[in-house]
N, C-alpha and C. Protein backbone atom coordinates (compact mmCIF):
# COMPACT_ATOMS: atom_id res chain seq x y z
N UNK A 1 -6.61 -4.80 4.66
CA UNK A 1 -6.37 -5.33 3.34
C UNK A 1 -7.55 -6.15 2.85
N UNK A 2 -7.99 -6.91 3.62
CA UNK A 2 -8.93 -7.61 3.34
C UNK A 2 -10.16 -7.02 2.17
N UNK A 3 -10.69 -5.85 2.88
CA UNK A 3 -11.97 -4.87 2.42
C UNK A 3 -11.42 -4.90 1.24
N UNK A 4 -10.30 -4.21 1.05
CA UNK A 4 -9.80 -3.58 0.02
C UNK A 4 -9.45 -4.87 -0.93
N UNK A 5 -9.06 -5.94 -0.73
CA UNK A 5 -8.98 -7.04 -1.76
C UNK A 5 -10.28 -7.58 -2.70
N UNK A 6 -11.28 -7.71 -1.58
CA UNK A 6 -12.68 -7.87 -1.92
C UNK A 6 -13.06 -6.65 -2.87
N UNK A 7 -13.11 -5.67 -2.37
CA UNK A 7 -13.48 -4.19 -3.73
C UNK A 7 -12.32 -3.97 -4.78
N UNK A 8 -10.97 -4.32 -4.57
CA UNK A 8 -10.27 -4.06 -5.72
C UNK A 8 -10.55 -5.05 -6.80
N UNK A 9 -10.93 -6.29 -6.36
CA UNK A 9 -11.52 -7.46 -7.53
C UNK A 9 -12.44 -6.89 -8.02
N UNK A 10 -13.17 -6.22 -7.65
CA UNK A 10 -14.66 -5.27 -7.97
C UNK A 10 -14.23 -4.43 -9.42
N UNK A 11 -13.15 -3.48 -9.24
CA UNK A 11 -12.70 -2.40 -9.84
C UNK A 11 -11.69 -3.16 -11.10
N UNK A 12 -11.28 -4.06 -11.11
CA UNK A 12 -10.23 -4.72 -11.76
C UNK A 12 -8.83 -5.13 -11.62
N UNK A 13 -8.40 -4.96 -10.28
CA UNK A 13 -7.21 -5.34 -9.48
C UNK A 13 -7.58 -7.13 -9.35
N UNK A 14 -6.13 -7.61 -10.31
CA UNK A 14 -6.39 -9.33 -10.52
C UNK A 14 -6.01 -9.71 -9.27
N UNK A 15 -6.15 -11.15 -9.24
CA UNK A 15 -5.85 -11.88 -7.87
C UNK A 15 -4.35 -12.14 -7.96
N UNK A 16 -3.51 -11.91 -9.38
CA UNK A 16 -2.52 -12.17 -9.21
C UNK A 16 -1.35 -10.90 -8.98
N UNK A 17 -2.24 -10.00 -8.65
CA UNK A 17 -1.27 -7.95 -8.41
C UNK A 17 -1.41 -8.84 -6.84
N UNK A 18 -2.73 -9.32 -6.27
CA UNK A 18 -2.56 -9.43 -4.86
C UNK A 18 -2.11 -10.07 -4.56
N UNK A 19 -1.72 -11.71 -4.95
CA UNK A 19 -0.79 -12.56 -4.54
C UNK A 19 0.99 -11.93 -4.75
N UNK A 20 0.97 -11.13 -5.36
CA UNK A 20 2.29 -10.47 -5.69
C UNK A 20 2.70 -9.37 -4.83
N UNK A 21 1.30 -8.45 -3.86
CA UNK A 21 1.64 -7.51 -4.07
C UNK A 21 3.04 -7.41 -2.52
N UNK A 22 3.47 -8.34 -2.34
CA UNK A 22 4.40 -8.32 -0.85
C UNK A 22 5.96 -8.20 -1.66
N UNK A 23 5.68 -8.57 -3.10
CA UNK A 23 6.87 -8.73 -3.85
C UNK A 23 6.50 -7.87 -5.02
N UNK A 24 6.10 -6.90 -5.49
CA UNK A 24 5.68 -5.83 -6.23
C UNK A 24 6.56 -5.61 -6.99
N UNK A 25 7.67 -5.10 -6.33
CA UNK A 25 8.84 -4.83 -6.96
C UNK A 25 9.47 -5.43 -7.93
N UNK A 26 9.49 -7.08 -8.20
CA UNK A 26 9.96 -7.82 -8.89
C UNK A 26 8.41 -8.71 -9.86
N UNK A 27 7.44 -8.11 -8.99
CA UNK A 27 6.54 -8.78 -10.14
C UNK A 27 5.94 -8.17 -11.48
N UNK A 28 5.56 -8.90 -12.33
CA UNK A 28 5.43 -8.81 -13.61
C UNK A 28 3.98 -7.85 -13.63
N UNK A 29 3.17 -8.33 -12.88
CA UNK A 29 2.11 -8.11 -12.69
C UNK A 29 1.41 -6.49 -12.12
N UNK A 30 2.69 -5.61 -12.01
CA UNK A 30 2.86 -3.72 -11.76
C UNK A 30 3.12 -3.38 -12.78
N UNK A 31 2.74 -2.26 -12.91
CA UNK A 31 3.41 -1.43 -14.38
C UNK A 31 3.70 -0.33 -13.42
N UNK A 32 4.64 0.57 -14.36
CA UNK A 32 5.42 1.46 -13.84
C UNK A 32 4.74 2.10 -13.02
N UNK A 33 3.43 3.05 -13.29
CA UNK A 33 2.68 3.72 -12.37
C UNK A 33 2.72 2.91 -10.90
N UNK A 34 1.95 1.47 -11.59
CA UNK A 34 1.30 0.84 -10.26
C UNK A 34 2.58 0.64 -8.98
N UNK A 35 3.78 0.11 -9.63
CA UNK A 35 4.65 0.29 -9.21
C UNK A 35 5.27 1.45 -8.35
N UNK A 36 5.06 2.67 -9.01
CA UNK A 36 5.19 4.24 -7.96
C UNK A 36 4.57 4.42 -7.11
N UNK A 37 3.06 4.13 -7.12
CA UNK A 37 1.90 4.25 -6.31
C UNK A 37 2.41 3.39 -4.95
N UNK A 38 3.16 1.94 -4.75
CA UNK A 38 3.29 1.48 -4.36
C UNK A 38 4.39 1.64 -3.43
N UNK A 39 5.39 2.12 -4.06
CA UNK A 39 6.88 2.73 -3.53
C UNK A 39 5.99 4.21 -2.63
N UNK A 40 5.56 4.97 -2.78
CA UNK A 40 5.04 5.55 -2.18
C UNK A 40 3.75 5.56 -1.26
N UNK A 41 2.90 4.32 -1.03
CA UNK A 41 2.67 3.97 0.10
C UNK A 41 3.28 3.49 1.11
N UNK A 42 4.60 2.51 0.54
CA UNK A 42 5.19 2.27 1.59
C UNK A 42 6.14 3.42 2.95
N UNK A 43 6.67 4.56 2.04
CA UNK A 43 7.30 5.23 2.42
C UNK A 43 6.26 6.10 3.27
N UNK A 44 4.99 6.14 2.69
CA UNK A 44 4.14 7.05 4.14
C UNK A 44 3.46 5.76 5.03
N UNK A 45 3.81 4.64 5.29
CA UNK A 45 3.30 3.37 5.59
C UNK A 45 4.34 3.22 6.70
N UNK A 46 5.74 3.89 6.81
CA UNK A 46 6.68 3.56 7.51
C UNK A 46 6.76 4.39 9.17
N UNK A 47 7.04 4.31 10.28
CA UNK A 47 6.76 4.89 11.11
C UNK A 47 8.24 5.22 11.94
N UNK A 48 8.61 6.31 11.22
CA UNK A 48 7.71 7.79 11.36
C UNK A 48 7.76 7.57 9.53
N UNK A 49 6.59 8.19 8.54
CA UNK A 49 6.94 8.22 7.57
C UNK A 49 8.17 8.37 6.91
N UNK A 50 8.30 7.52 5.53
CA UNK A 50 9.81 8.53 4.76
C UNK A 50 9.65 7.59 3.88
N UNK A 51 9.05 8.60 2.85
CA UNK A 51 8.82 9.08 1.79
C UNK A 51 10.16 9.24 0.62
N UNK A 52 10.86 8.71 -0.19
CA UNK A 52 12.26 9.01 -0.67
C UNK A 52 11.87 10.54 -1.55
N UNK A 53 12.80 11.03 -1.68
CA UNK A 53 13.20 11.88 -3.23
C UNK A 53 12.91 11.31 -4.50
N UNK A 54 13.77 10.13 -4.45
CA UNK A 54 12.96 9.29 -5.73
C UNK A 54 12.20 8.95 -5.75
N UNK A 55 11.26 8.41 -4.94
CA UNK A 55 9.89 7.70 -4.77
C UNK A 55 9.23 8.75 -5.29
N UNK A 56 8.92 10.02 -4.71
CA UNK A 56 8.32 11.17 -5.02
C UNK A 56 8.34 11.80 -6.30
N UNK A 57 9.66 11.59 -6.50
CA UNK A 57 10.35 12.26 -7.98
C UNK A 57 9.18 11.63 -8.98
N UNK A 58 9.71 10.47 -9.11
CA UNK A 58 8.78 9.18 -9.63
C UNK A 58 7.29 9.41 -10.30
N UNK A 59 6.85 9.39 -9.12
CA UNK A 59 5.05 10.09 -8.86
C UNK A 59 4.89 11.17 -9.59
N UNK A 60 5.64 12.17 -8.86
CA UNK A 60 5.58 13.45 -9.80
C UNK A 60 5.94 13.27 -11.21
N UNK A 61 6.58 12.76 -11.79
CA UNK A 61 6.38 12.26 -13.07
C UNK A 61 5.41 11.55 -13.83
N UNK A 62 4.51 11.37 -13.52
CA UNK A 62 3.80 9.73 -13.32
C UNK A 62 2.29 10.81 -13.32
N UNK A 63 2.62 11.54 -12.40
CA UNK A 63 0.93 11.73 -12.34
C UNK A 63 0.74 13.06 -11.85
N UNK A 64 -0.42 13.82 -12.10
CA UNK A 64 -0.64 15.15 -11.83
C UNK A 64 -0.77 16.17 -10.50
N UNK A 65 -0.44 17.12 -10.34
CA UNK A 65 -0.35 17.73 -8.59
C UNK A 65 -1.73 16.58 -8.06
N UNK A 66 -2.98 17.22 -8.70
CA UNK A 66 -4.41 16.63 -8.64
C UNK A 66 -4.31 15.25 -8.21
N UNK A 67 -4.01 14.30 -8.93
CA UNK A 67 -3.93 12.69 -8.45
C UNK A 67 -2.69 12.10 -7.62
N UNK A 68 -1.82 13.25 -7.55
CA UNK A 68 -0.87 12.69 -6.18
C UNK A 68 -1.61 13.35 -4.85
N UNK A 69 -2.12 14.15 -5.19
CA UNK A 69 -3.37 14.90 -3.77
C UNK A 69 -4.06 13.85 -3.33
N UNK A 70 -5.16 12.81 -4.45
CA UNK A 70 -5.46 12.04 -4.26
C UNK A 70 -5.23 10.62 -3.85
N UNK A 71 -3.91 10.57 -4.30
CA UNK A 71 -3.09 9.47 -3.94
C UNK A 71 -2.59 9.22 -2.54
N UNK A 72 -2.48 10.17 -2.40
CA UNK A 72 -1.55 10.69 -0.88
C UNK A 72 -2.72 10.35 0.31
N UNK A 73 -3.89 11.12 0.00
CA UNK A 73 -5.27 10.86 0.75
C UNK A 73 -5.38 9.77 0.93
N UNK A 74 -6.11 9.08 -0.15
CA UNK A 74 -6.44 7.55 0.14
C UNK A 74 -5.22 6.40 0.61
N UNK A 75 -4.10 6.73 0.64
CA UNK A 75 -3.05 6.47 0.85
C UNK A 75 -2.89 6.19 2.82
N UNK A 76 -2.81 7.48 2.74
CA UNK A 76 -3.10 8.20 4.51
C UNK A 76 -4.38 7.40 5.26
N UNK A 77 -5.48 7.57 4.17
CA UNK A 77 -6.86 7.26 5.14
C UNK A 77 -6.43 5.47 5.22
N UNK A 78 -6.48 5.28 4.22
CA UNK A 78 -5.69 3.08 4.32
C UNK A 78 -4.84 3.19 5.98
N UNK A 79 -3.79 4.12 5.67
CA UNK A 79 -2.86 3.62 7.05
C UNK A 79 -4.24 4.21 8.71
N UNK A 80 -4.84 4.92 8.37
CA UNK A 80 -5.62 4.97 9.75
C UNK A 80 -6.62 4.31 9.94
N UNK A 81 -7.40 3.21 8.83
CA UNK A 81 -8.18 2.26 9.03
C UNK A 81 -7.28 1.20 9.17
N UNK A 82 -5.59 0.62 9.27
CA UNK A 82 -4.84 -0.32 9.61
C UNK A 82 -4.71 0.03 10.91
N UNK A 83 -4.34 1.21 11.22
CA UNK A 83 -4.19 1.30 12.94
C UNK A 83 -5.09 0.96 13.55
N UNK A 84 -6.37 1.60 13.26
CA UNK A 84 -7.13 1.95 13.66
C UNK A 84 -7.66 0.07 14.39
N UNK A 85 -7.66 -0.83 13.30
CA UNK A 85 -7.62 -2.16 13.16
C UNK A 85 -7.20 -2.48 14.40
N UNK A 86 -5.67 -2.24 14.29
CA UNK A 86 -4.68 -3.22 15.29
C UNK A 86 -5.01 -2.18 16.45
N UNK A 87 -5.13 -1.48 16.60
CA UNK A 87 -5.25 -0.70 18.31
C UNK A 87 -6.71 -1.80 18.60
N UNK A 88 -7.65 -2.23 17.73
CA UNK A 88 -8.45 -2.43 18.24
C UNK A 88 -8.39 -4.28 18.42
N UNK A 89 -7.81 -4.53 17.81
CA UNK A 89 -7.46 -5.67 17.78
C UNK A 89 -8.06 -6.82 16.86
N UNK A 90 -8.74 -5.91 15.82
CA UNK A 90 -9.27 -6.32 15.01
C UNK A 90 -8.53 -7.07 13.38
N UNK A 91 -8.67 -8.43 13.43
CA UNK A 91 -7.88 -9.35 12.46
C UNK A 91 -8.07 -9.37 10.93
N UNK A 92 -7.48 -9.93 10.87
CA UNK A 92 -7.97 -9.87 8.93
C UNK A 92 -8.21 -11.33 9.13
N UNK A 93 -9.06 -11.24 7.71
CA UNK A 93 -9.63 -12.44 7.35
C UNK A 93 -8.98 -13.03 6.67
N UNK A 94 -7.94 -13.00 6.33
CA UNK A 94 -6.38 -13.81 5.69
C UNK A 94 -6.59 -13.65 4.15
N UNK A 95 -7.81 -12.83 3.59
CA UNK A 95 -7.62 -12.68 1.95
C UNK A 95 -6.03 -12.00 1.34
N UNK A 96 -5.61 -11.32 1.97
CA UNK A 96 -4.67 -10.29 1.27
C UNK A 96 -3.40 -10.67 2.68
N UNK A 97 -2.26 -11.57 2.81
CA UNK A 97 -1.50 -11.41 3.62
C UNK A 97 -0.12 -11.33 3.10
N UNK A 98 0.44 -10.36 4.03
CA UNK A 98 1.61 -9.67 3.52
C UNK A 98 2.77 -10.87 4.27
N UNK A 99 3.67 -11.19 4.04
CA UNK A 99 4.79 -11.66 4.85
C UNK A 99 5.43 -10.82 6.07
N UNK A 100 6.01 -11.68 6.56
CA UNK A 100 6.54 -10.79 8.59
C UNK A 100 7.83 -10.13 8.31
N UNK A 101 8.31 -9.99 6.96
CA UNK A 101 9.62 -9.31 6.92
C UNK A 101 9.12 -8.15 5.77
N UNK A 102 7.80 -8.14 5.28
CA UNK A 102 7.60 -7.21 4.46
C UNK A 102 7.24 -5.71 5.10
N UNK A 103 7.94 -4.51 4.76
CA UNK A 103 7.97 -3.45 5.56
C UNK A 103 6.25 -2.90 5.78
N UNK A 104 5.87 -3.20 5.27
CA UNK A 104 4.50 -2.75 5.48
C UNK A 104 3.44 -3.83 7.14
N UNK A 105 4.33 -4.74 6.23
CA UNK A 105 3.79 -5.63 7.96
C UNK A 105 4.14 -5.35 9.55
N UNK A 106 6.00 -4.90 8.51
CA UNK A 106 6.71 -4.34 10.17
C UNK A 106 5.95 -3.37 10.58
N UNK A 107 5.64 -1.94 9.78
CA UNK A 107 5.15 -1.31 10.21
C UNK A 107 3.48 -1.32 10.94
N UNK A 108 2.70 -2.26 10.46
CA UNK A 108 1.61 -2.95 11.29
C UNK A 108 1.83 -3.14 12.71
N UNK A 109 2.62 -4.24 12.50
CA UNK A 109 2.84 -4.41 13.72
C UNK A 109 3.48 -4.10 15.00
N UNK A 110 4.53 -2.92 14.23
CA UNK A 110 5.55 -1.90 15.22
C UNK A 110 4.06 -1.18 16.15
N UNK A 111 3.00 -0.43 15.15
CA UNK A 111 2.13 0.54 15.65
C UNK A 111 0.76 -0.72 16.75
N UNK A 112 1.27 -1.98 17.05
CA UNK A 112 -0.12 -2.85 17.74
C UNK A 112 0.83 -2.62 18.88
């Protein structure tokens, strides 16, 4: 998360999508897309993946075969530079931290 906090400030991702993003769901600060994009990392973020019907449905509404291809990718490659992390035992620098009950953390830390 870290990398990615540092370059999404780059691109235009505010500091306040990242202070939010453990609570996404209820923050002001997603719009619908950003919001789908999000529901569907988590679901390939989960181990073993799962992905909903609606989550997907969603997306597919939202955005083209082309940029859910892309989505899905950079999506995938994020979760194997997180493993990749914790197998190695390598920490974050505390820019971007998720909470210990947020499913994306469980899943962090299920795969260390």
């Amino acid at each position: 998360m870290d990398i990615n906090a540092a370059v999404g400030n780059e691109v235009g991702i505010r500091s306040e999508q990242l202070d939010d993003l453990a609570s996404f769901e209820s923050s002001r600060h997603f719009d619908q897309r950003e919001k789908a994009v999000l529901r569907l990392a988590e679901g390939m973020t989960r181990t073993p993946s799962d992905v909903s019907e609606e989550a997907f449905a969603e997306v597919r509404e939202l955005f083209t075969t082309e940029q859910i291809v892309e989505l899905t990718a950079a999506i995938a490659l994020e979760n194997f530079r997180a493993r990749f992390n914790c197998a190695l035992k390598i920490e974050s620098d505390g820019l971007c931290a998720l909470p210990p009950d947020h499913p994306v953390r469980k899943a962090l830390d299920r795969a260390r």
